[in-house]
Protein backbone atom coordinates (compact mmCIF):
# COMPACT_ATOMS: atom_id res chain seq x y z
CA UNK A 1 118.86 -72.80 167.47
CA UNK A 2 115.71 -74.80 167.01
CA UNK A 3 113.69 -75.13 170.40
CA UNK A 4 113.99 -78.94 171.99
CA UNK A 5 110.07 -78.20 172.11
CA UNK A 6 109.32 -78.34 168.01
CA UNK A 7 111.41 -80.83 168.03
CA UNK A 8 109.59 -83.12 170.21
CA UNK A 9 106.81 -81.93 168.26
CA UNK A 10 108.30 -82.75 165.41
CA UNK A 11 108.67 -86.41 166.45
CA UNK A 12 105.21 -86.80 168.02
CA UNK A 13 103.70 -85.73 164.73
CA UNK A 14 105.48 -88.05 162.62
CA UNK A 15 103.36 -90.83 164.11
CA UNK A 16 100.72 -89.23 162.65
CA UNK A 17 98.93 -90.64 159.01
CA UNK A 18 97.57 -87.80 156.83
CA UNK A 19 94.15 -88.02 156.14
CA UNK A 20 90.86 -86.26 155.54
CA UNK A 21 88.01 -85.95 153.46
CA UNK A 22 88.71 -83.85 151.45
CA UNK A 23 91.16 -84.87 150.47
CA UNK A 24 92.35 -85.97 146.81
CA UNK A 25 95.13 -88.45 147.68
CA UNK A 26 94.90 -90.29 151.23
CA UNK A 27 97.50 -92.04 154.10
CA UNK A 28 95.88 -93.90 156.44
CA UNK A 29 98.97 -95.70 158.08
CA UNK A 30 101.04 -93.88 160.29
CA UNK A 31 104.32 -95.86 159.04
CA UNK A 32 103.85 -94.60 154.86
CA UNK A 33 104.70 -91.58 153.97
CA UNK A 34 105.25 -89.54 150.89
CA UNK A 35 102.35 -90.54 148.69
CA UNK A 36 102.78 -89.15 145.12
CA UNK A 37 100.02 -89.42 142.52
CA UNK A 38 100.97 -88.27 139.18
CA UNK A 39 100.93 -88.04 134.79
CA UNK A 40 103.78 -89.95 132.97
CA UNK A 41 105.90 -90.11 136.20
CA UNK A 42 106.05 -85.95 135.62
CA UNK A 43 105.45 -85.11 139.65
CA UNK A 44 104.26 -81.44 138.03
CA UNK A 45 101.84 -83.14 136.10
CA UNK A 46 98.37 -83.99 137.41
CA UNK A 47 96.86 -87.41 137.07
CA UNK A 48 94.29 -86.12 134.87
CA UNK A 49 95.04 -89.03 132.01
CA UNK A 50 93.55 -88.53 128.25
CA UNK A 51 91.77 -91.58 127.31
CA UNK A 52 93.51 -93.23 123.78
CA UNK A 53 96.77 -90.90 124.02
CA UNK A 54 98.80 -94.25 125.86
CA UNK A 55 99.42 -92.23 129.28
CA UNK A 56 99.62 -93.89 132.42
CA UNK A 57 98.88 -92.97 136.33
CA UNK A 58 101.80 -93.60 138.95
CA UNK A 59 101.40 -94.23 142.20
CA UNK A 60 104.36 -93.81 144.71
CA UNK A 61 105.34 -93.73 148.18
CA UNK A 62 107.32 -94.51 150.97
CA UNK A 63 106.94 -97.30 153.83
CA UNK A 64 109.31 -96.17 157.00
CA UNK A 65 111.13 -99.66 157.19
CA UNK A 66 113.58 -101.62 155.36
CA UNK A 67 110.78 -104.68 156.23
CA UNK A 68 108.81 -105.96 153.62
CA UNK A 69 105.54 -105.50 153.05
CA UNK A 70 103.21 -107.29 150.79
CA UNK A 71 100.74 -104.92 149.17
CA UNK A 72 97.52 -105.44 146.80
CA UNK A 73 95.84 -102.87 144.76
CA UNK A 74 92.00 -102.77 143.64
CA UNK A 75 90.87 -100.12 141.59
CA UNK A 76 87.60 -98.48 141.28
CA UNK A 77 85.23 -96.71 138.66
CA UNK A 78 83.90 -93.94 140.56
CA UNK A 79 80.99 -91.47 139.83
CA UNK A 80 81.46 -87.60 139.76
CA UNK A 81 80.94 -87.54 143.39
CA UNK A 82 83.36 -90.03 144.01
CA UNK A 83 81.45 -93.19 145.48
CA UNK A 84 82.25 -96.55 143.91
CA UNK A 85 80.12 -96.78 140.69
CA UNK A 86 77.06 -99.78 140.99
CA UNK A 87 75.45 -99.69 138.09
CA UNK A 88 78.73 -101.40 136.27
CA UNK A 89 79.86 -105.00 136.23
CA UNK A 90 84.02 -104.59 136.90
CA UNK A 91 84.22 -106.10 133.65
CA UNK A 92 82.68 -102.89 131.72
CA UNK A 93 85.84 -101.04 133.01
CA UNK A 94 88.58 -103.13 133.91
CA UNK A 95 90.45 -105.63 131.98
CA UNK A 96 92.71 -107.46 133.90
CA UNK A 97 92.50 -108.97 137.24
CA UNK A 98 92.03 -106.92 140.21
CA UNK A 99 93.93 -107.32 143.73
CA UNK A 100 97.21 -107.33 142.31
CA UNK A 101 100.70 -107.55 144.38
CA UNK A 102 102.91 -103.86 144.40
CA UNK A 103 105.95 -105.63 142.99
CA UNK A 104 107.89 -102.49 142.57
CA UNK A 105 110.01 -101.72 145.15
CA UNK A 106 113.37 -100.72 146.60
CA UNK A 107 115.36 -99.70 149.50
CA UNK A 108 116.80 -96.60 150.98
CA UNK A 109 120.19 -96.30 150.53
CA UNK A 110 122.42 -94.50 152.84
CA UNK A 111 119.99 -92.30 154.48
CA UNK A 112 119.50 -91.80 158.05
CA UNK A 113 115.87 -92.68 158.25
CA UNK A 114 115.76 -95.74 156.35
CA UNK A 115 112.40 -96.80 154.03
CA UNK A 116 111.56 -98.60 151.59
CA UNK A 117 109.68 -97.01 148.10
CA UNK A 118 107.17 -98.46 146.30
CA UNK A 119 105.73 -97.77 142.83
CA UNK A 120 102.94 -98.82 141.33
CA UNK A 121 101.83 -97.86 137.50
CA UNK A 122 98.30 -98.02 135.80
CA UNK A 123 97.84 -99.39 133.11
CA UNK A 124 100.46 -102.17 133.43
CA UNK A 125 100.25 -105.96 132.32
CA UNK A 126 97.72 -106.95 134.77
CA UNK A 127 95.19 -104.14 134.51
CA UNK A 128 93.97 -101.79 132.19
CA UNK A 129 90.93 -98.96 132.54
CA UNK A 130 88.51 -98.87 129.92
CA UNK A 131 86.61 -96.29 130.57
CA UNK A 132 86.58 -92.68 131.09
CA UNK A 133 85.48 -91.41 134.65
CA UNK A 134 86.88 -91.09 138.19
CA UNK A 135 89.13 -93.68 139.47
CA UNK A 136 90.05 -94.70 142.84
CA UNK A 137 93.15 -97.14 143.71
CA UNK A 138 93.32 -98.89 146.85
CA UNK A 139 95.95 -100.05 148.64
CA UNK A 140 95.69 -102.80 151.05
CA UNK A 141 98.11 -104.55 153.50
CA UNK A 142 98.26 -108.71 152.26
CA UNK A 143 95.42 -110.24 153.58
CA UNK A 144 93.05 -107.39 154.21
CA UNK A 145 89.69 -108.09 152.02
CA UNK A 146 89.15 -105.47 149.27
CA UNK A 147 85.57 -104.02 151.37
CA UNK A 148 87.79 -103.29 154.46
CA UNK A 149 87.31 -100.36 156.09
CA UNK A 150 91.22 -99.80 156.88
CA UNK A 151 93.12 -99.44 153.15
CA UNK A 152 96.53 -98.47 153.36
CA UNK A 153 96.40 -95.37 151.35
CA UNK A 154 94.01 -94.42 148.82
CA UNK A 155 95.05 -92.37 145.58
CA UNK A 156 92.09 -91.32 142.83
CA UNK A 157 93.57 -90.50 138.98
CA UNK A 158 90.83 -89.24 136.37
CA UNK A 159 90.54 -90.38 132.73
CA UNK A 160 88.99 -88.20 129.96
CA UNK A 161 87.45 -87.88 127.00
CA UNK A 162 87.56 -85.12 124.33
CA UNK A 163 83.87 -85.60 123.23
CA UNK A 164 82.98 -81.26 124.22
CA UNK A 165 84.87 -78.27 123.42
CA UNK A 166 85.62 -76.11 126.74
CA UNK A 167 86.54 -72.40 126.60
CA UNK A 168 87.75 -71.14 129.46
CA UNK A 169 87.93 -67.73 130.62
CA UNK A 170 89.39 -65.84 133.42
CA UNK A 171 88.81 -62.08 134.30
CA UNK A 172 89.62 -59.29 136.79
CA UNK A 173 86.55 -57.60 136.47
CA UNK A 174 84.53 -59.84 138.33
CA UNK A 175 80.42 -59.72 139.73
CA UNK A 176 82.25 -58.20 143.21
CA UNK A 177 85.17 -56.14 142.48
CA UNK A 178 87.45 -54.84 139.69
CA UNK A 179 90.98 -55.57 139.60
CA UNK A 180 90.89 -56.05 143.64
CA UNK A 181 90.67 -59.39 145.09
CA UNK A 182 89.35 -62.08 143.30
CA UNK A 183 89.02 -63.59 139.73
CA UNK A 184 86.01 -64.72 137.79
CA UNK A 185 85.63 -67.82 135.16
CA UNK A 186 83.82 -67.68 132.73
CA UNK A 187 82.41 -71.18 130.18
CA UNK A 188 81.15 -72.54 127.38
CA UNK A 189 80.74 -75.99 126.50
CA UNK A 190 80.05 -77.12 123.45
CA UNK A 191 77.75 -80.66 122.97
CA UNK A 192 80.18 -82.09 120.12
CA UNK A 193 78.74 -84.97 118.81
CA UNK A 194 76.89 -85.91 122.29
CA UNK A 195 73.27 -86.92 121.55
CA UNK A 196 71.72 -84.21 124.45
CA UNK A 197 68.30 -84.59 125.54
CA UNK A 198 68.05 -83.10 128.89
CA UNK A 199 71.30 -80.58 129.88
CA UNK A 200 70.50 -79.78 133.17
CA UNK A 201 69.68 -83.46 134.33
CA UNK A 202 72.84 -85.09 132.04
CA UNK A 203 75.85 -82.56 133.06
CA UNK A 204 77.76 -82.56 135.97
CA UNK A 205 80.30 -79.41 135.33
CA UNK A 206 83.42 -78.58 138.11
CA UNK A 207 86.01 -76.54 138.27
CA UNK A 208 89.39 -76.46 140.30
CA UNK A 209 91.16 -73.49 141.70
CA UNK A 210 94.96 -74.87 141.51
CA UNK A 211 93.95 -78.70 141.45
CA UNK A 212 91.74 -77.96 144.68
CA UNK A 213 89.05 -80.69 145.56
CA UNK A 214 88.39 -79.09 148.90
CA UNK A 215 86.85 -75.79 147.44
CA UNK A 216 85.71 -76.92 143.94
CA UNK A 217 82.80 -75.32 142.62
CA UNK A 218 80.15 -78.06 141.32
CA UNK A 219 76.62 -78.40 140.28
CA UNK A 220 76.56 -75.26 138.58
CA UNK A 221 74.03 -74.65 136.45
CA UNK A 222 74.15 -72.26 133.02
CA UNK A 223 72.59 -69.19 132.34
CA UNK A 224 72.58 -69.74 128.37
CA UNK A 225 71.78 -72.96 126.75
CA UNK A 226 71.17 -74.03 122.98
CA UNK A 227 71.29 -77.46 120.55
CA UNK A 228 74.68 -76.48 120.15
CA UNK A 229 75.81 -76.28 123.86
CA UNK A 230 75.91 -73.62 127.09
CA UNK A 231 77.32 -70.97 128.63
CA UNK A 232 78.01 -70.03 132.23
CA UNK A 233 78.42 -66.48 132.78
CA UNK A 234 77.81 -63.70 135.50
CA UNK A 235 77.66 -67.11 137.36
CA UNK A 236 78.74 -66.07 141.52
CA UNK A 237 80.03 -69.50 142.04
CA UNK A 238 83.07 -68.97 139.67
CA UNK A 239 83.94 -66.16 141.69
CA UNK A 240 87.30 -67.13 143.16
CA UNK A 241 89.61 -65.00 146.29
CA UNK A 242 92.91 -64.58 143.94
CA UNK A 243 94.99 -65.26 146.68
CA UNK A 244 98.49 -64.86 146.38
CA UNK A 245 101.78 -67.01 144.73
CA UNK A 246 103.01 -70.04 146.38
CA UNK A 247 105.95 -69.36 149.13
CA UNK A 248 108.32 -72.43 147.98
CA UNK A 249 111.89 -73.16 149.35
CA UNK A 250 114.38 -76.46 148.14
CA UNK A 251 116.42 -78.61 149.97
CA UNK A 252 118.91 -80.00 147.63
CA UNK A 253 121.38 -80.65 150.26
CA UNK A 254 121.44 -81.79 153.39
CA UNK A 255 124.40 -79.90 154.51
CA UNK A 256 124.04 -76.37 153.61
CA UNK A 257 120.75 -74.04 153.10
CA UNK A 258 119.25 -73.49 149.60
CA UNK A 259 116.47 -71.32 148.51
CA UNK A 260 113.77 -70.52 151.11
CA UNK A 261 115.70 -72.38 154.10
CA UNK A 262 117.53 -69.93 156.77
CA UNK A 263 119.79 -72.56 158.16
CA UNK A 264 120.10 -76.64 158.32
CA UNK A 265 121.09 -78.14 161.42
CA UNK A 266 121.45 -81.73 162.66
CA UNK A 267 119.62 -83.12 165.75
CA UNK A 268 120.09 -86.36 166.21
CA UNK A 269 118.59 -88.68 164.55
CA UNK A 270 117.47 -85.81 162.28
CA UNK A 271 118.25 -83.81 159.56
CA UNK A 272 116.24 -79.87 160.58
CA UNK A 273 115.52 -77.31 158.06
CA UNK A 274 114.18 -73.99 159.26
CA UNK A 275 113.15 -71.76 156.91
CA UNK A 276 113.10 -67.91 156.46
CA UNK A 277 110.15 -66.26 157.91
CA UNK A 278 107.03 -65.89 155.77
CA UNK A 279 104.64 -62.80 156.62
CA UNK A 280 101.02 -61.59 155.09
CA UNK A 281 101.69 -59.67 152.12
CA UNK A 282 100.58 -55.92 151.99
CA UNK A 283 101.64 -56.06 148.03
CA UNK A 284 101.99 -57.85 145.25
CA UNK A 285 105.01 -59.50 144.08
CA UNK A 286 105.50 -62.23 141.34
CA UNK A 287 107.20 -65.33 142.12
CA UNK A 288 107.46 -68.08 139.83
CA UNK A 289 105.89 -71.07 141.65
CA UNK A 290 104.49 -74.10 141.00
CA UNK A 291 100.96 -74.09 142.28
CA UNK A 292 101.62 -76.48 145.78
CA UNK A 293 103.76 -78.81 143.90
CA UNK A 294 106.04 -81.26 145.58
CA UNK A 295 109.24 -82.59 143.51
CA UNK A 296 111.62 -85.35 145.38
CA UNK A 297 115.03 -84.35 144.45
CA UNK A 298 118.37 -85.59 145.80
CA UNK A 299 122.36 -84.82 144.46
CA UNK A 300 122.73 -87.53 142.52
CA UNK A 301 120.27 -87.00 140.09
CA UNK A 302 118.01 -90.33 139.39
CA UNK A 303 118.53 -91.52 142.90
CA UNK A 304 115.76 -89.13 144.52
CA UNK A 305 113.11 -92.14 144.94
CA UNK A 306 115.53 -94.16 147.42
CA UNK A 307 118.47 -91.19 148.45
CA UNK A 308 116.68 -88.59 149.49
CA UNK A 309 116.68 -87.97 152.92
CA UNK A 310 113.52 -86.94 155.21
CA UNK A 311 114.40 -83.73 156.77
CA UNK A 312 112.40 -82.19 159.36
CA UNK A 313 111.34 -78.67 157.90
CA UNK A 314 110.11 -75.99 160.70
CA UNK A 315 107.54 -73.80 158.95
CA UNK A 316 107.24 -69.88 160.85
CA UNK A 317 104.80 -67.16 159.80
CA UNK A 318 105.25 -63.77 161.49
CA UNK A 319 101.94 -62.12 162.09
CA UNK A 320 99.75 -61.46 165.63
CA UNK A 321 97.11 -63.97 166.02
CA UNK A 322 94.70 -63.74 163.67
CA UNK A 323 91.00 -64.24 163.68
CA UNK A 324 89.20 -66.98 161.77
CA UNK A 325 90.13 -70.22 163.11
CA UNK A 326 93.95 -72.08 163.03
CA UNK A 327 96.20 -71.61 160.34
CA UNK A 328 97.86 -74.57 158.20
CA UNK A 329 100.64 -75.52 155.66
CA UNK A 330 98.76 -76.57 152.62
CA UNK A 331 100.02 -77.39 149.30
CA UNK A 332 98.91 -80.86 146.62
CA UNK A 333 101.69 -82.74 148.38
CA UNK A 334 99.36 -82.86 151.86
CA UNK A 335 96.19 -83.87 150.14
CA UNK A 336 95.68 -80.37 149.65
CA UNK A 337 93.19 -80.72 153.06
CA UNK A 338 94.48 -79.88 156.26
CA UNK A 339 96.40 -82.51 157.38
CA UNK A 340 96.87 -82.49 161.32
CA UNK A 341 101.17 -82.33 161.48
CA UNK A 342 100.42 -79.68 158.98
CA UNK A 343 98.43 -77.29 161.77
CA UNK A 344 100.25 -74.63 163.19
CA UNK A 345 100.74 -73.64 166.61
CA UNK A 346 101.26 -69.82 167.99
CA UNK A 347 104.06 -68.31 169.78
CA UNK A 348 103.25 -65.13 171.70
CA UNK A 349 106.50 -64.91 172.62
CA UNK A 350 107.86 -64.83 169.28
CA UNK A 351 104.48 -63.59 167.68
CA UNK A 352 104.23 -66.79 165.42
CA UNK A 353 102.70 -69.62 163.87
CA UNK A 354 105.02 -72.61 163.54
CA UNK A 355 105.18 -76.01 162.16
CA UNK A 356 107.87 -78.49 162.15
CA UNK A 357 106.78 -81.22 159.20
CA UNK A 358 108.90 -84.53 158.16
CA UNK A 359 109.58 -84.18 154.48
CA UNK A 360 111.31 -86.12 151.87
CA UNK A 361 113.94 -83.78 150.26
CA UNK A 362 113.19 -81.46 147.21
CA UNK A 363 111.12 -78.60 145.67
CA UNK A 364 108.45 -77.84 147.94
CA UNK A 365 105.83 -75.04 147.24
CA UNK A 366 103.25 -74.21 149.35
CA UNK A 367 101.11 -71.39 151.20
CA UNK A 368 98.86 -70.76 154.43
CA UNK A 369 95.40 -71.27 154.72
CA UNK A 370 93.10 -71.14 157.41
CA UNK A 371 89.96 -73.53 158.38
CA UNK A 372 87.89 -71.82 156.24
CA UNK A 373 90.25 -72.58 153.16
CA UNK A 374 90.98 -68.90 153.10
CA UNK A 375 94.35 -67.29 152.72
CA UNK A 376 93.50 -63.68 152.74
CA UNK A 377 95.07 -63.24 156.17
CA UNK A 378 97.68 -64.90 155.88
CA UNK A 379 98.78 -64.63 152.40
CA UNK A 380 96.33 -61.86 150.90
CA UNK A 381 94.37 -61.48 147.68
CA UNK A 382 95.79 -60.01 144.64
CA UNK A 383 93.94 -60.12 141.50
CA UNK A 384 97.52 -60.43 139.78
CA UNK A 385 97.89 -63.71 140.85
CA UNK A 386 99.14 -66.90 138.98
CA UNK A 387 96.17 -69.08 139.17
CA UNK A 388 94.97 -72.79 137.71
CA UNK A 389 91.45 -73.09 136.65
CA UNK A 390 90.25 -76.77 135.41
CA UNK A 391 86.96 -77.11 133.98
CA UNK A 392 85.69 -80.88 134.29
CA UNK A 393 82.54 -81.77 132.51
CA UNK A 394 80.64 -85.06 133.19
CA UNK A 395 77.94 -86.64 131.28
CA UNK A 396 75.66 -89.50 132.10
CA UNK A 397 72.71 -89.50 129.33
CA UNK A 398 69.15 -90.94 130.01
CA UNK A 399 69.53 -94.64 130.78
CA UNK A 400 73.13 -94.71 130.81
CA UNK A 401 74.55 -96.52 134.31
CA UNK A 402 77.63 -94.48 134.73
CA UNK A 403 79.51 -91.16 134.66
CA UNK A 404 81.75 -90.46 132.20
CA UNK A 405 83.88 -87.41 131.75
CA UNK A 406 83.74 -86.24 128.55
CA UNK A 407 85.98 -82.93 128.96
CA UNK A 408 88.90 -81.88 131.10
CA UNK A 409 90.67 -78.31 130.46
CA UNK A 410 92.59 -76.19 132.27
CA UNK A 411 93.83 -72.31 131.87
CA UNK A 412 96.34 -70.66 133.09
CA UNK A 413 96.59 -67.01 134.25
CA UNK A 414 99.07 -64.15 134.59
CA UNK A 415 102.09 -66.23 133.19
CA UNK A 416 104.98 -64.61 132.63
């Protein structure tokens, strides 16, 4: 039985917006949830768009009402840091108009929490990027000005070039340990047919662990440079902690438990998932997983975006408090930051953490960090581990008034 306690939690904390800094994609009114940013309408995909290969951004989520809601969209050309680009007109990267209704939208249908989903895709008839870079969509209630300080939700998408050649390497045998518990990257960039006059002032290189903005490794600086292009090894800063494969569980129906759920109950007015207890691993073990991704799915397939229902899934890891701060559910569908329903709270009754989160039914994957953005105690290291690594390179040469991002690769390791 699920204690009357998480569930009162449960409904407190649904009052509460995601948001955060660090965050990639942001909620900033209590009553939207479910805020998907992805490639091609593929929610595996990230919205990492090649410029000239006719791919679009989509923008999704849900507003907990049947009411309507008139929303406008601006979008932004950002730098590499993220702030709103000045030294471009709006002309030199949009064509179109911006401020733009959401005119995509639909209903719930025969769900117990009723919403309403909207959809927005970029480009579309009424806008268009045109260059590459960081880009930033806002979404604004009807009647808010564009500068407010209170959007509705915020979602950034990336377009790139293929002007360098990025090779990408990822090793055990790192600068602190072999085959123990971390991973090391190692680069090269090649110029291409960039006219280079100053590397270390024109670059801007990152790199993602597992589509990470809140610990990605920028501003690093190579060891090897040439007219042909530079190299970044022995570098400390692409030292990553492993860490460990995503725990993941589905909910495919409401009525009976699928993989990773113990039990489903109903408490009124809510559909309650608890699922099987998680624990720090002392080994090993391969999982497929998919990296923190979130996929809506309901029975009738093609009906997920509006027949889904929002469940409320009780998260429990079984370990004695541990040291270093409050632990969280994290995965790319919270922002990948710590979102506050997200935090969990200890039991020393039971000796756990728990969480009881409102979700929108599907594939959920996801693991257990702590403030730090650590998971070694609660997850471990394992130099085995199934990890992402994207390499973004920027490029703004002498006199030039924005950033553009000229490169965008990611590698893979210890597929199966």
């Amino acid at each position: 039985m699920i204690h009357r306690t998480a569930i009162l939690l449960a409904f407190i904390l649904l009052l509460l917006p995601w948001g955060g800094a660090a965050q990639e994609q942001r909620i900033f009114d209590e009553t939207v949830r479910t805020l998907q940013v992805c490639a091609d309408g593929n929610p595996t995909l990230p919205p990492w768009l090649a410029q000239g290969k006719h791919q679009h951004v989509e923008v999704s989520w849900d507003q907990m009402s049947h009411d309507y809601h008139r929303y406008v969209y601006y979008v932004y050309h950002c730098d590499a840091d993220w702030r709103v680009s000045d030294g471009i007109f709006e002309s030199d990267w949009l064509a179109g108009t911006n401020g733009q209704p959401v005119e995509d939208y639909e209903k719930s249908f025969n769900t117990t929490q009723i919403y309403t989903h909207y959809r927005l895709t970029i480009p579309n008839k009424d806008v268009t990027v045109l260059l590459s870079g960081n880009y930033c969509v806002k979404v604004f209630a009807d009647g808010d000005a564009p500068d407010a300080d209170d959007p509705v939700l915020e979602a950034r998408f990336c377009v790139y070039e293929n002007s360098v050649s990025i090779a990408q390497q990822v090793s055990s045998n790192t600068d602190i340990d072999f085959n123990a518990d971390h991973q090391q990257l190692t680069l090269k960039v090649g110029y291409g047919t960039l006219r280079v006059a100053d590397p270390l002032q024109e670059f801007r290189v990152q790199v993602l662990q597992n589509r990470r903005w809140d610990s990605m490794v920028t501003d690093l600086k190579p060891n090897e440079r040439n007219a042909a292009g530079m190299s970044f090894t022995h570098n400390r800063r692409l030292v990553f902690p492993a860490g460990n494969e995503f725990h993941r569980f589905e909910i495919l129906d409401v009525q009976r438990a699928a993989a990773g759920v113990d039990r489903m109950e109903w408490y009124e007015p809510y559909y309650h998932a608890t699922l099987f207890e998680d624990r720090p691993a002392r080994n090993y073990s391969y999982v497929e997983d998919q990296n923190g991704v979130r996929v809506v799915r309901a029975p009738d397939d093609g009906a997920e975006e509006t027949q889904a229902e929002y469940v409320v899934v009780h998260f429990l890891l079984g370990t004695p408090r541990l040291p270093g701060g409050d632990v969280y559910v994290c995965g790319l569908w919270t922002g990948q930051a710590f979102a506050p329903e997200c935090r969990m709270e200890y039991d020393e009754l039971t000796k756990q953490y728990h969480a009881a989160v409102m979700l929108k039914q599907g594939y959920y994957s996801y693991q257990y960090r702590q403030e730090d953005g650590s998971t070694k105690r609660t997850d471990g290291d394992f130099f085995e581990a199934e990890n992402e690594y994207t390499t973004m390179v920027y490029f703004r040469a002498q006199g030039a008034r924005y950033d553009r991002l000229v490169g965008c690769s990611t590698v893979s390791t210890g597929k199966r």
